[in-house]
Protein backbone atom coordinates (compact mmCIF):
# COMPACT_ATOMS: atom_id res chain seq x y z
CA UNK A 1 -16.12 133.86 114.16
CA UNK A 2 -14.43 132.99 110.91
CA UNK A 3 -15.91 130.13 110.62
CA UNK A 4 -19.50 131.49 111.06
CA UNK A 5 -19.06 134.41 108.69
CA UNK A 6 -17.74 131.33 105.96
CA UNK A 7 -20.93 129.25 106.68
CA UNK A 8 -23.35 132.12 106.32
CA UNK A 9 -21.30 132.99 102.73
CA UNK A 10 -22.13 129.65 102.00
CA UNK A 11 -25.60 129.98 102.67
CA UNK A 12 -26.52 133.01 101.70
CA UNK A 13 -29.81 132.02 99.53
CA UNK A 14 -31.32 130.07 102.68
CA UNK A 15 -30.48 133.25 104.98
CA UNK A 16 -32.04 135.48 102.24
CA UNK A 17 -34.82 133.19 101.94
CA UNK A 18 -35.42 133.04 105.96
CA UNK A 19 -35.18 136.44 106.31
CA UNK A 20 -37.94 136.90 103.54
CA UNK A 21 -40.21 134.65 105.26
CA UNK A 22 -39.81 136.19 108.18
CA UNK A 23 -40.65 139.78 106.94
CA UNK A 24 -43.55 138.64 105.13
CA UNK A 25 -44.83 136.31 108.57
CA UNK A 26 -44.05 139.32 110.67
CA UNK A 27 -45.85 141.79 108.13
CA UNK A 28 -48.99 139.84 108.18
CA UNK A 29 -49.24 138.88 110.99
CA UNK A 30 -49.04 142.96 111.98
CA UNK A 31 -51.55 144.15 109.51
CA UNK A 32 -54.01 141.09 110.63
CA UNK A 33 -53.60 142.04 114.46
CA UNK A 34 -53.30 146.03 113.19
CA UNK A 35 -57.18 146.57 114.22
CA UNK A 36 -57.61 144.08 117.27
CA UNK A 37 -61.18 143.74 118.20
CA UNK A 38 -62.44 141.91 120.85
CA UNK A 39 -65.36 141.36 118.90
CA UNK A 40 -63.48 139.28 116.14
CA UNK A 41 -63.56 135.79 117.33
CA UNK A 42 -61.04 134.62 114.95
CA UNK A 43 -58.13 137.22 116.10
CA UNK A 44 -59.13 136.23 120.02
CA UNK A 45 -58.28 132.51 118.92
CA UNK A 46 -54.97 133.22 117.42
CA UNK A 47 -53.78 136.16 120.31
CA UNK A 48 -55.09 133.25 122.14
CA UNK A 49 -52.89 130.23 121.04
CA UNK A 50 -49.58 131.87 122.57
CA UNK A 51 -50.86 132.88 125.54
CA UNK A 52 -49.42 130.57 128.86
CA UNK A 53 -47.50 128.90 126.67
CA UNK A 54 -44.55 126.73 128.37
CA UNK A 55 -41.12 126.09 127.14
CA UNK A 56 -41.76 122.77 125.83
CA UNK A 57 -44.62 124.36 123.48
CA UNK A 58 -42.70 127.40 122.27
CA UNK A 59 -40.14 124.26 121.35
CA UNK A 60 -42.51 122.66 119.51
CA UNK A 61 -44.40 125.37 118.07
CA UNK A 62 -40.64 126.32 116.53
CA UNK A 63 -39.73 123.16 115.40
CA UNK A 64 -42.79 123.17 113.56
CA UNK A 65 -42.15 126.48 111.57
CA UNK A 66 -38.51 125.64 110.89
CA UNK A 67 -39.30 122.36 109.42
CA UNK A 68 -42.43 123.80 107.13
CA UNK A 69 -39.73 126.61 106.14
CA UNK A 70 -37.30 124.03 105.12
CA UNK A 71 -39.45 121.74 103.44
CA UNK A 72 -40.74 124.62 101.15
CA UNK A 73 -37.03 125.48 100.52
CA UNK A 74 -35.93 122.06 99.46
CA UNK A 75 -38.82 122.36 97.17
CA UNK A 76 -37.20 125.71 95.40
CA UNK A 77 -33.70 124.63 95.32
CA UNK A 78 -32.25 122.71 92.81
CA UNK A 79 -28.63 122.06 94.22
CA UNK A 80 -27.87 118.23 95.35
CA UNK A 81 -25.75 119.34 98.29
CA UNK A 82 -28.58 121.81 99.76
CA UNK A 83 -31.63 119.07 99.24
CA UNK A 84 -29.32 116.79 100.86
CA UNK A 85 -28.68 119.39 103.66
CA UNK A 86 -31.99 120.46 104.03
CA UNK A 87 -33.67 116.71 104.19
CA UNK A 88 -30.90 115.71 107.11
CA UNK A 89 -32.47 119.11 108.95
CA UNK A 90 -36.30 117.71 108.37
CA UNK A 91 -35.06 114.49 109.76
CA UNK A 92 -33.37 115.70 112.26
CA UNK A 93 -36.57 118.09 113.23
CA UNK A 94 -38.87 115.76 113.31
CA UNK A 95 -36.39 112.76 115.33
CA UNK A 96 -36.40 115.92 117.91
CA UNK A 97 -39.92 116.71 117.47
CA UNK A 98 -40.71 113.15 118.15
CA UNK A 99 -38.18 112.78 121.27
CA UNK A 100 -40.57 115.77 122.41
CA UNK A 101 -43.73 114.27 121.79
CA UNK A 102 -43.67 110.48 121.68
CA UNK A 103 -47.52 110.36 121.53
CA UNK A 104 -47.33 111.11 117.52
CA UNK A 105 -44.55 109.00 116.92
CA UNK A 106 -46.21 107.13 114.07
CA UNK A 107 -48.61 109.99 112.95
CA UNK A 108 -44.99 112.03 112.65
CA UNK A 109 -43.11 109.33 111.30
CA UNK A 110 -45.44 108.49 108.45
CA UNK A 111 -45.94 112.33 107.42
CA UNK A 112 -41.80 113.22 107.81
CA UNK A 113 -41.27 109.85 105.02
CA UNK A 114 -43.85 111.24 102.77
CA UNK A 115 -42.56 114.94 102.80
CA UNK A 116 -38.88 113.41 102.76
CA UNK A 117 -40.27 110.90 99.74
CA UNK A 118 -42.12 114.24 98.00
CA UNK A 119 -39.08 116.30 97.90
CA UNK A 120 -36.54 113.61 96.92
CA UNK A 121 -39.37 113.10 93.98
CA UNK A 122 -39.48 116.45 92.80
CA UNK A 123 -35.95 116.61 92.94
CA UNK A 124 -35.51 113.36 90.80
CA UNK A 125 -38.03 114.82 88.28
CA UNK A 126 -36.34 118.37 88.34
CA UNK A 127 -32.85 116.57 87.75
CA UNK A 128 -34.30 114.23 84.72
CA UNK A 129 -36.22 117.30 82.96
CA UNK A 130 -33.03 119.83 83.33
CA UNK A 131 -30.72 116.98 81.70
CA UNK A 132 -32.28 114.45 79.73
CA UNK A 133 -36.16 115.27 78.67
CA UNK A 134 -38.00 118.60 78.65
CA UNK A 135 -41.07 117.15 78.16
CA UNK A 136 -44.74 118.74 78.95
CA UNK A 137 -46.12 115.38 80.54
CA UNK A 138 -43.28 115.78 83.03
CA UNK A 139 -43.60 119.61 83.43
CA UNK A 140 -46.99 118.96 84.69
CA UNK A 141 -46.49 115.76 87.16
CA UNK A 142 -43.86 118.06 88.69
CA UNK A 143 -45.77 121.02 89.18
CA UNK A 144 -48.85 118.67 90.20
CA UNK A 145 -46.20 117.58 92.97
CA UNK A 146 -44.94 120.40 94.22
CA UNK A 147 -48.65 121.88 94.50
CA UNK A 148 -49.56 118.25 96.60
CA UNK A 149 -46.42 118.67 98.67
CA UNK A 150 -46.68 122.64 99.25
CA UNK A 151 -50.51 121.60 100.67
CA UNK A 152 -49.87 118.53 102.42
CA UNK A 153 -47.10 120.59 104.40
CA UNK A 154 -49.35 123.45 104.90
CA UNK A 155 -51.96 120.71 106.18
CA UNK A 156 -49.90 119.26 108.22
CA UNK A 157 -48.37 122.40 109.44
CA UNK A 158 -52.13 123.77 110.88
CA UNK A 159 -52.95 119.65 111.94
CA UNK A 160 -49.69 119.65 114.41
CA UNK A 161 -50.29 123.69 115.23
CA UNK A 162 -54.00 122.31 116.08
CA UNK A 163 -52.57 119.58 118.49
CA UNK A 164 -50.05 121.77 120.43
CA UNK A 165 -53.41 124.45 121.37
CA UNK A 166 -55.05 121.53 122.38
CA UNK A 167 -53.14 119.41 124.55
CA UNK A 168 -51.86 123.23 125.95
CA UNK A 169 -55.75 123.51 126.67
CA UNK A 170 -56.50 120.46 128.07
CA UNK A 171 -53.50 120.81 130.51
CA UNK A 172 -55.10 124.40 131.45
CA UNK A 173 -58.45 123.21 131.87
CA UNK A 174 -57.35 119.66 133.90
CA UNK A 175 -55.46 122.21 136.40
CA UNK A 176 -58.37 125.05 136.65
CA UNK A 177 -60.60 121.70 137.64
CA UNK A 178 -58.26 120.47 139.65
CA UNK A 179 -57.95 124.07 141.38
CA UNK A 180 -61.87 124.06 141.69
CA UNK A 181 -62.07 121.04 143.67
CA UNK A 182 -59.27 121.64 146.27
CA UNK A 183 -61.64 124.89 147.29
């Protein structure tokens, strides 16, 4: 218990940071849903992507969110031993996430090296304008690459959010069929 209590000391700005994103997720997503209406077709869709969903989606679906969360906090910190940390996690996220689902292994693979590439980048450029140049040409490549990295992530966030729903569907629609014909 010591030890746990020591490690979340440690941590304290990613557990802040989690718990921020969380409240903010959670508070959205509340005053979005607040006024469900069956006649909104865009709330049906999202109430609609978690229902029958099986263990190995909800495992997925997770993955997913952690590793968006910790990309975008690699992208705020500024610490070598926390990028460090928080690229092994992505790695490690997406070796799982492809272990899960081997169909996207190079589609996953590709997109992990250019996140992993991005945020090593910015924190090269971050490192070089903090102690050697504070120049304005370099201001703007990094905030021109943290904007590209925040959007590819978000991009690829919906993309693989997109592909869980579907294969999810396409299981529930092969076994209605399947249903149908044994009557």
């Amino acid at each position: 218990m010591n030890m746990v209590l020591f490690y979340i000391t440690k941590s304290k700005e990613l557990v802040i940071a989690f718990l921020i994103t969380m409240f903010v997720l959670g508070f959205t997503a509340f005053c979005l849903l607040k006024s469900f209406k069956q006649n909104q077709k865009w709330k049906i869709i999202f109430y609609g992507l978690f229902l029958q969903m099986t263990n190995l989606d909800i495992l997925k679906l997770s993955i997913l969110i952690v590793k968006t969360f910790m990309i975008f906090y690699a992208i705020c910190v500024s610490d070598r031993t926390k990028i460090y940390m928080s690229l092994i996690i992505i790695a490690i996220l997406s070796i799982i996430y492809i272990l899960i689902y081997v169909k996207r292994l190079i589609h996953e693979l590709i997109c992990t090296i250019i996140e992993l590439a991005g945020i090593y980048f910015i924190f090269l450029t971050n490192e070089y304008i903090s102690t050697i140049s504070e120049s304005m040409l370099l201001m703007v490549v990094l905030g021109f690459s943290i904007g590209a990295l925040i959007f590819f992530s978000i991009y690829l966030f919906f993309k693989e959010l997109d592909v869980i729903s579907n294969s999810r569907t396409q299981k529930i629609i092969k076994g209605q069929n399947e249903r149908i014909s044994n009557e």
